[in-house]
C-alpha atoms as a PDB file:
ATOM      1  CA  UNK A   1     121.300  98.159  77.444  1.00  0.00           C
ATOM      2  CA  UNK A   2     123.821 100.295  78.730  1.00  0.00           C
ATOM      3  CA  UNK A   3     121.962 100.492  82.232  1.00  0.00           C
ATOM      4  CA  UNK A   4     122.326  97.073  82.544  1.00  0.00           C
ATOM      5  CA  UNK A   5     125.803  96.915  83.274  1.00  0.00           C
ATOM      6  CA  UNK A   6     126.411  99.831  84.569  1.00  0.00           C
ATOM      7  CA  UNK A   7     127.871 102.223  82.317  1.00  0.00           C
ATOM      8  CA  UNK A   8     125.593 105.488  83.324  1.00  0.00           C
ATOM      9  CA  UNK A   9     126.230 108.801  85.019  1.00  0.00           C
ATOM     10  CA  UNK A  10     126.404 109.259  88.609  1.00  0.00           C
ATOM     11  CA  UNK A  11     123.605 111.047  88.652  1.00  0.00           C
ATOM     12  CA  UNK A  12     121.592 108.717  87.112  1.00  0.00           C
ATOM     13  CA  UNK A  13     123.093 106.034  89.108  1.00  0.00           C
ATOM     14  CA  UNK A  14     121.757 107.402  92.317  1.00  0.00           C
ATOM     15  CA  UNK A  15     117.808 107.519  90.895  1.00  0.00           C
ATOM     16  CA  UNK A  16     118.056 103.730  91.190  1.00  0.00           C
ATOM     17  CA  UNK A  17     117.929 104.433  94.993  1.00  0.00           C
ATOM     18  CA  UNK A  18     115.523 105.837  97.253  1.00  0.00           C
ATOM     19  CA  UNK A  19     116.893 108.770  99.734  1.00  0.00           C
ATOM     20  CA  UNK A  20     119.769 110.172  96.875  1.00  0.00           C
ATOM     21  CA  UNK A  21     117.342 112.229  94.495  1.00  0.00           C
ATOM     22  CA  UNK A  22     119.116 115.208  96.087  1.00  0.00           C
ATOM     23  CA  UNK A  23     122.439 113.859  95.252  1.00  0.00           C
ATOM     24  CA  UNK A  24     121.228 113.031  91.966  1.00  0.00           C
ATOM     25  CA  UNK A  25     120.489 116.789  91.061  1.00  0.00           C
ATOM     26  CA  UNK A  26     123.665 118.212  92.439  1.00  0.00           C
ATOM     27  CA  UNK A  27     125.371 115.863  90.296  1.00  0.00           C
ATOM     28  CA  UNK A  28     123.324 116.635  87.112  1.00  0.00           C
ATOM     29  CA  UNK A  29     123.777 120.606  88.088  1.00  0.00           C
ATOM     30  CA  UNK A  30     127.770 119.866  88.102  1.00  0.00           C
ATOM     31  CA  UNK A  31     127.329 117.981  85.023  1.00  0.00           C
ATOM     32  CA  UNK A  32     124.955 120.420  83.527  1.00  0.00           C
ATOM     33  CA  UNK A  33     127.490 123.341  84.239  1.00  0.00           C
ATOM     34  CA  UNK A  34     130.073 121.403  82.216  1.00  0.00           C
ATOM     35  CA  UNK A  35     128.288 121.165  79.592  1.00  0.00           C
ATOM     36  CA  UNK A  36     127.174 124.811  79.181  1.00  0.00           C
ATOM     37  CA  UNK A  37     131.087 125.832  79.509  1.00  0.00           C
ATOM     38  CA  UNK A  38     132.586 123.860  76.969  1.00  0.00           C
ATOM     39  CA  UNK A  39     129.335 124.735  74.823  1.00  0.00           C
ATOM     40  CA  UNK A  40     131.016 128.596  75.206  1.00  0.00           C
ATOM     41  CA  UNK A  41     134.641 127.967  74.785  1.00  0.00           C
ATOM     42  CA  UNK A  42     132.998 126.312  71.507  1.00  0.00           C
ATOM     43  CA  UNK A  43     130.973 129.140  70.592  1.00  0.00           C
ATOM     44  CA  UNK A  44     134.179 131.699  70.918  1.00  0.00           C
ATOM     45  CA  UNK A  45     136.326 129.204  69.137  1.00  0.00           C
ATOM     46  CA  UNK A  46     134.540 127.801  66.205  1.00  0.00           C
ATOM     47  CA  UNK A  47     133.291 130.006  63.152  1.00  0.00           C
ATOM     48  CA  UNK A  48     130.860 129.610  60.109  1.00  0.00           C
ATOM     49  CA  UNK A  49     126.916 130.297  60.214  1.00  0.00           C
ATOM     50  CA  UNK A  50     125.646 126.835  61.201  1.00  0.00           C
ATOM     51  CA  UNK A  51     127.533 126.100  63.180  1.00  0.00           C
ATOM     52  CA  UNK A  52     127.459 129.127  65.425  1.00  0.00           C
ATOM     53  CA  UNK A  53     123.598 128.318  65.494  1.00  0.00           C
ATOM     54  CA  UNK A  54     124.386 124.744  66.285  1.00  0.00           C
ATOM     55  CA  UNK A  55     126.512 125.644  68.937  1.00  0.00           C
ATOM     56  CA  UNK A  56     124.055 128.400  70.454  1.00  0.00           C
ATOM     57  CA  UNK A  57     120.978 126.064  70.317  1.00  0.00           C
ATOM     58  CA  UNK A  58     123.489 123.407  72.502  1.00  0.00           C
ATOM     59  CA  UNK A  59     124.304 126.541  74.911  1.00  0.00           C
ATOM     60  CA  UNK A  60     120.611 127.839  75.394  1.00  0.00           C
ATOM     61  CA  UNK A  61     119.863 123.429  76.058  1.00  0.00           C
ATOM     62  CA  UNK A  62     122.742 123.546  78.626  1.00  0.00           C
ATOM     63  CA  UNK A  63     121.466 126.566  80.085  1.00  0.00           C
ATOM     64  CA  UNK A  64     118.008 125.432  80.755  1.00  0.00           C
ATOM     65  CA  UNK A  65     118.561 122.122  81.685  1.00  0.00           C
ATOM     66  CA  UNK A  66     120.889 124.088  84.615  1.00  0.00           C
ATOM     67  CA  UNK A  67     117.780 125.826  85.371  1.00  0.00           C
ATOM     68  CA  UNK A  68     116.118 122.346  85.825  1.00  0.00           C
ATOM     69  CA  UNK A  69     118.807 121.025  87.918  1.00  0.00           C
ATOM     70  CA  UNK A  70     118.721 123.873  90.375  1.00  0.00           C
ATOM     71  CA  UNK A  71     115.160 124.298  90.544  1.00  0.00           C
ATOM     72  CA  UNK A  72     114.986 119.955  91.282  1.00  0.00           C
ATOM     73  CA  UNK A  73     117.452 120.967  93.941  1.00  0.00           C
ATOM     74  CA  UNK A  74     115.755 123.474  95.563  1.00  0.00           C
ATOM     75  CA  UNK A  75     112.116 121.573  95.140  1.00  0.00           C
ATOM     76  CA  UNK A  76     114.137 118.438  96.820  1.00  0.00           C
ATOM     77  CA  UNK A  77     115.439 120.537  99.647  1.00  0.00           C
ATOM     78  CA  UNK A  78     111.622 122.397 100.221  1.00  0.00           C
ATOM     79  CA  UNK A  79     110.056 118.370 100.315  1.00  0.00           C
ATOM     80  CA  UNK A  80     112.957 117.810 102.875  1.00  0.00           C
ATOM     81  CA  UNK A  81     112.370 121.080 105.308  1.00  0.00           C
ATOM     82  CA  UNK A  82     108.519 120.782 105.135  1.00  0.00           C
ATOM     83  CA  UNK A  83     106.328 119.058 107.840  1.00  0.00           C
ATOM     84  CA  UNK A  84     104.445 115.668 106.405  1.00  0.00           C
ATOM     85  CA  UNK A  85     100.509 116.867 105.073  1.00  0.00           C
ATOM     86  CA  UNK A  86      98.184 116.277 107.879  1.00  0.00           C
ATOM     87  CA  UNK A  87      95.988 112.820 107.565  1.00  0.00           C
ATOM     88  CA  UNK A  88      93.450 112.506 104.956  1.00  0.00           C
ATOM     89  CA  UNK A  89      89.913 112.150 107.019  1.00  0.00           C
ATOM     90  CA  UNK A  90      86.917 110.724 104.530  1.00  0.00           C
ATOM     91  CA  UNK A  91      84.355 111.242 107.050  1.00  0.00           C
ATOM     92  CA  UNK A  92      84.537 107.679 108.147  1.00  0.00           C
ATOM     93  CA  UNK A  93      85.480 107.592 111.940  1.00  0.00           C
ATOM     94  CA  UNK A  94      87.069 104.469 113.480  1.00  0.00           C
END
């Protein structure tokens, strides 16, 4: 419901749109990174057993979906720098 008018992320925004998948996973990297920070300045500020583990589980979560992020980034960027596949033949000539 939200989609519909227009109250998502940037990065999300730019999936509606062909050409701006690389855009959309800088944007979820930066976002990602944000994430994972204040996910530490909570672990080193907040105390008590379940939390901690709370707080961890949300760090190692931030932390991965980084890895995702980059690794869309780089896979966008390899698409990008490649040559097109050469023409599929099925035997049938023209």
């Amino acid at each position: 419901m939200s989609a519909i008018f227009g109250i998502v992320s940037p990065g999300t925004y730019c999936l509606f749109f062909s050409g701006y998948e690389s855009l959309a996973a800088l944007l979820y990297t930066i976002g990602s990174v944000g994430f994972a920070s204040v996910d530490f300045q909570e672990l080193l500020t907040f105390e008590g057993g379940y939390l901690r583990t709370n707080i961890c589980l949300s760090l190692i979560g931030s932390i991965f979906y980084i890895i995702g992020s980059v690794v869309s980034v780089l896979a966008e960027r390899a698409s990008f720098m490649s040559p097109p596949p050469p023409p599929l033949h099925l035997g049938i000539l023209p």
